[in-house]
C-alpha atoms as a PDB file:
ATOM      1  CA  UNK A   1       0.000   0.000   0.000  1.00  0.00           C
ATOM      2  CA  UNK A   2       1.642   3.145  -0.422  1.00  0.00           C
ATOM      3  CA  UNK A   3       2.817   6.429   0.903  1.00  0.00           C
ATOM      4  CA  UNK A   4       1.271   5.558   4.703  1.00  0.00           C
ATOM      5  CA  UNK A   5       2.951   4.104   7.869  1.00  0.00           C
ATOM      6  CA  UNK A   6       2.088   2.517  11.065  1.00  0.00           C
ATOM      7  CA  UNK A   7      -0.027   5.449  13.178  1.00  0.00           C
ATOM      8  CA  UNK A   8      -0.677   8.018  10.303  1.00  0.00           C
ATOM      9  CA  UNK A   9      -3.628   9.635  10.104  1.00  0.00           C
ATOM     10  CA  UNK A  10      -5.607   9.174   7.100  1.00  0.00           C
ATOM     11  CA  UNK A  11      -8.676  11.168   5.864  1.00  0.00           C
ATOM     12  CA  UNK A  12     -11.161   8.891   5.367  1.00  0.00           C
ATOM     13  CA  UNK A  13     -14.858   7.371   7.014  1.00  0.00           C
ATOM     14  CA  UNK A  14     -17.519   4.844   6.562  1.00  0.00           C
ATOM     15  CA  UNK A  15     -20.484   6.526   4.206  1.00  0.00           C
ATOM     16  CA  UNK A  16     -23.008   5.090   6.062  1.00  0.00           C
ATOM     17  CA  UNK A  17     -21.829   5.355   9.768  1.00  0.00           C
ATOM     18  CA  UNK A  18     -18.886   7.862   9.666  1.00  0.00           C
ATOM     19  CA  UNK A  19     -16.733   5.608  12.011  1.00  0.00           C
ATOM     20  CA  UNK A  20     -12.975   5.936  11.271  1.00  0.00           C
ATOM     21  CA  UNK A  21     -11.989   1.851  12.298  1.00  0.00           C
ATOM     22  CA  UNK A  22     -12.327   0.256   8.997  1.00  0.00           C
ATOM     23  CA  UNK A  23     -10.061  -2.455   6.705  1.00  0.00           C
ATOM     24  CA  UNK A  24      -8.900  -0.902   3.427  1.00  0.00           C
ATOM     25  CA  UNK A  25      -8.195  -3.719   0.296  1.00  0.00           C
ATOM     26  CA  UNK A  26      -5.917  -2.505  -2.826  1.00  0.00           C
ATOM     27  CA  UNK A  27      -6.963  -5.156  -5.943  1.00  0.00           C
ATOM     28  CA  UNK A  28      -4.092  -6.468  -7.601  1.00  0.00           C
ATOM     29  CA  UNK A  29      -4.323  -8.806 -11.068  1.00  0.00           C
ATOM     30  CA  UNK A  30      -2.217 -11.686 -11.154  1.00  0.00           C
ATOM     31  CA  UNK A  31      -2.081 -15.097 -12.904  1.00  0.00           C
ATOM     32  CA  UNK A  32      -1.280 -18.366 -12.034  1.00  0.00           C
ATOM     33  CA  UNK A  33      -0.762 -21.241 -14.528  1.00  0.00           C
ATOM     34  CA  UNK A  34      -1.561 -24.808 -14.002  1.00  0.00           C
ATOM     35  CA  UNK A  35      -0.188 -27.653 -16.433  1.00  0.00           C
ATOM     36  CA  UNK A  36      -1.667 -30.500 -17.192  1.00  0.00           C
ATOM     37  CA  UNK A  37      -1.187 -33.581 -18.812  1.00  0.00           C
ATOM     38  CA  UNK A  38      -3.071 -36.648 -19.626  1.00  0.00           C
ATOM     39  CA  UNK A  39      -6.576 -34.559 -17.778  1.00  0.00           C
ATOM     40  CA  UNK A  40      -4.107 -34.496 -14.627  1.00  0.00           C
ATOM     41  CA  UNK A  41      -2.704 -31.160 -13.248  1.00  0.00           C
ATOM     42  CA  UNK A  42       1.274 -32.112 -13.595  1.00  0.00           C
ATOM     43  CA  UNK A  43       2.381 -28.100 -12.069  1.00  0.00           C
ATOM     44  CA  UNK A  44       1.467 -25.575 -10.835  1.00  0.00           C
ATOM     45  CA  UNK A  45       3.371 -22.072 -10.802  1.00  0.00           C
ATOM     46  CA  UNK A  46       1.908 -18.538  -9.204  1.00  0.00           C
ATOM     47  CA  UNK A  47       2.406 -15.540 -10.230  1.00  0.00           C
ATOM     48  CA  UNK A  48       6.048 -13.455 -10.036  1.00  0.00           C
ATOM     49  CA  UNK A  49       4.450 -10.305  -9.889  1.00  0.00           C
ATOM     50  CA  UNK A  50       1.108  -8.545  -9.726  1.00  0.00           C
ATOM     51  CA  UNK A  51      -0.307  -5.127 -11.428  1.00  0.00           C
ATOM     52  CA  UNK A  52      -2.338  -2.625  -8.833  1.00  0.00           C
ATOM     53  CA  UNK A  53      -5.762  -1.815 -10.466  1.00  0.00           C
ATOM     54  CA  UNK A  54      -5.684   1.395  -8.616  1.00  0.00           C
ATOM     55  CA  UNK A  55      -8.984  -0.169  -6.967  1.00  0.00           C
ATOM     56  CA  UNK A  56      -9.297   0.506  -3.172  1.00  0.00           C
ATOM     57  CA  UNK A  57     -12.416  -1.110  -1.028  1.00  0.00           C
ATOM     58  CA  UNK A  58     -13.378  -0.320   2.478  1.00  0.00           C
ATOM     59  CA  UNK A  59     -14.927  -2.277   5.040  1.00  0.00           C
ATOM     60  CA  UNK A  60     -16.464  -0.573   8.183  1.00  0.00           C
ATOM     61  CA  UNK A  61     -15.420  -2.553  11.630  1.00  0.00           C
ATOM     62  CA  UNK A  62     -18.377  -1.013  13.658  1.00  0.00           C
ATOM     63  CA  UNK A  63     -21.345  -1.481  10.376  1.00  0.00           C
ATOM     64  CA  UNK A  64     -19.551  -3.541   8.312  1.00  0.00           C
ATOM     65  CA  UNK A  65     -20.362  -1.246   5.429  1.00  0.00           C
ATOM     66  CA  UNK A  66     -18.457  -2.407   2.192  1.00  0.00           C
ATOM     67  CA  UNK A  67     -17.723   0.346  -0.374  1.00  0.00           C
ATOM     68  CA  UNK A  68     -15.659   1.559  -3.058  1.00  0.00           C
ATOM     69  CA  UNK A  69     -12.882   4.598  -2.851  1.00  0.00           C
ATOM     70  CA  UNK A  70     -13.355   7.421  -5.167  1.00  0.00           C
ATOM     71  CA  UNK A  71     -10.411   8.706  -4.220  1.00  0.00           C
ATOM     72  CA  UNK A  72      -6.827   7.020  -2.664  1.00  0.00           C
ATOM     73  CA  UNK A  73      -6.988   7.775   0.958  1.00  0.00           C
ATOM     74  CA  UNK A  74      -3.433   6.142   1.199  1.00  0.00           C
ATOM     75  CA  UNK A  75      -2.026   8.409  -1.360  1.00  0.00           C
ATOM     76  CA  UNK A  76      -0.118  11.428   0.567  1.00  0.00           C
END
């Protein structure tokens, strides 16, 4: 996540509740590949790296509210 460290402030609230105690979630796109041979996966190999959609969702801890950032509040 960037720009933010342990005990910053950041401006940001639930929509519904206004509380301030909330999880944020940054989306990241990845693949993984899976061989297979003879209908049998043979390997299987994750991803070595991932792109940032730029997609940040929040998650109220007092309403559990789920919503979508308009705007980074991570960013500085």
């Amino acid at each position: 996540m960037p720009s933010k460290n342990i005990g910053e402030r950041i401006d940001a609230r639930c929509t519904r509740c206004g509380a301030r105690n909330m999880q944020i979630t940054e989306e990241f796109i990845g693949s993984g590949h899976y061989e297979v041979q003879a209908g049998k996966v043979s390997a299987v190999a994750s991803a070595d790296s991932f792109i940032a959609t730029g997609r940040l969702f929040g998650r109220c801890r007092q309403c559990s509210h789920d919503w979508v950032f308009r705007k980074n509040p991570l960013a500085s």
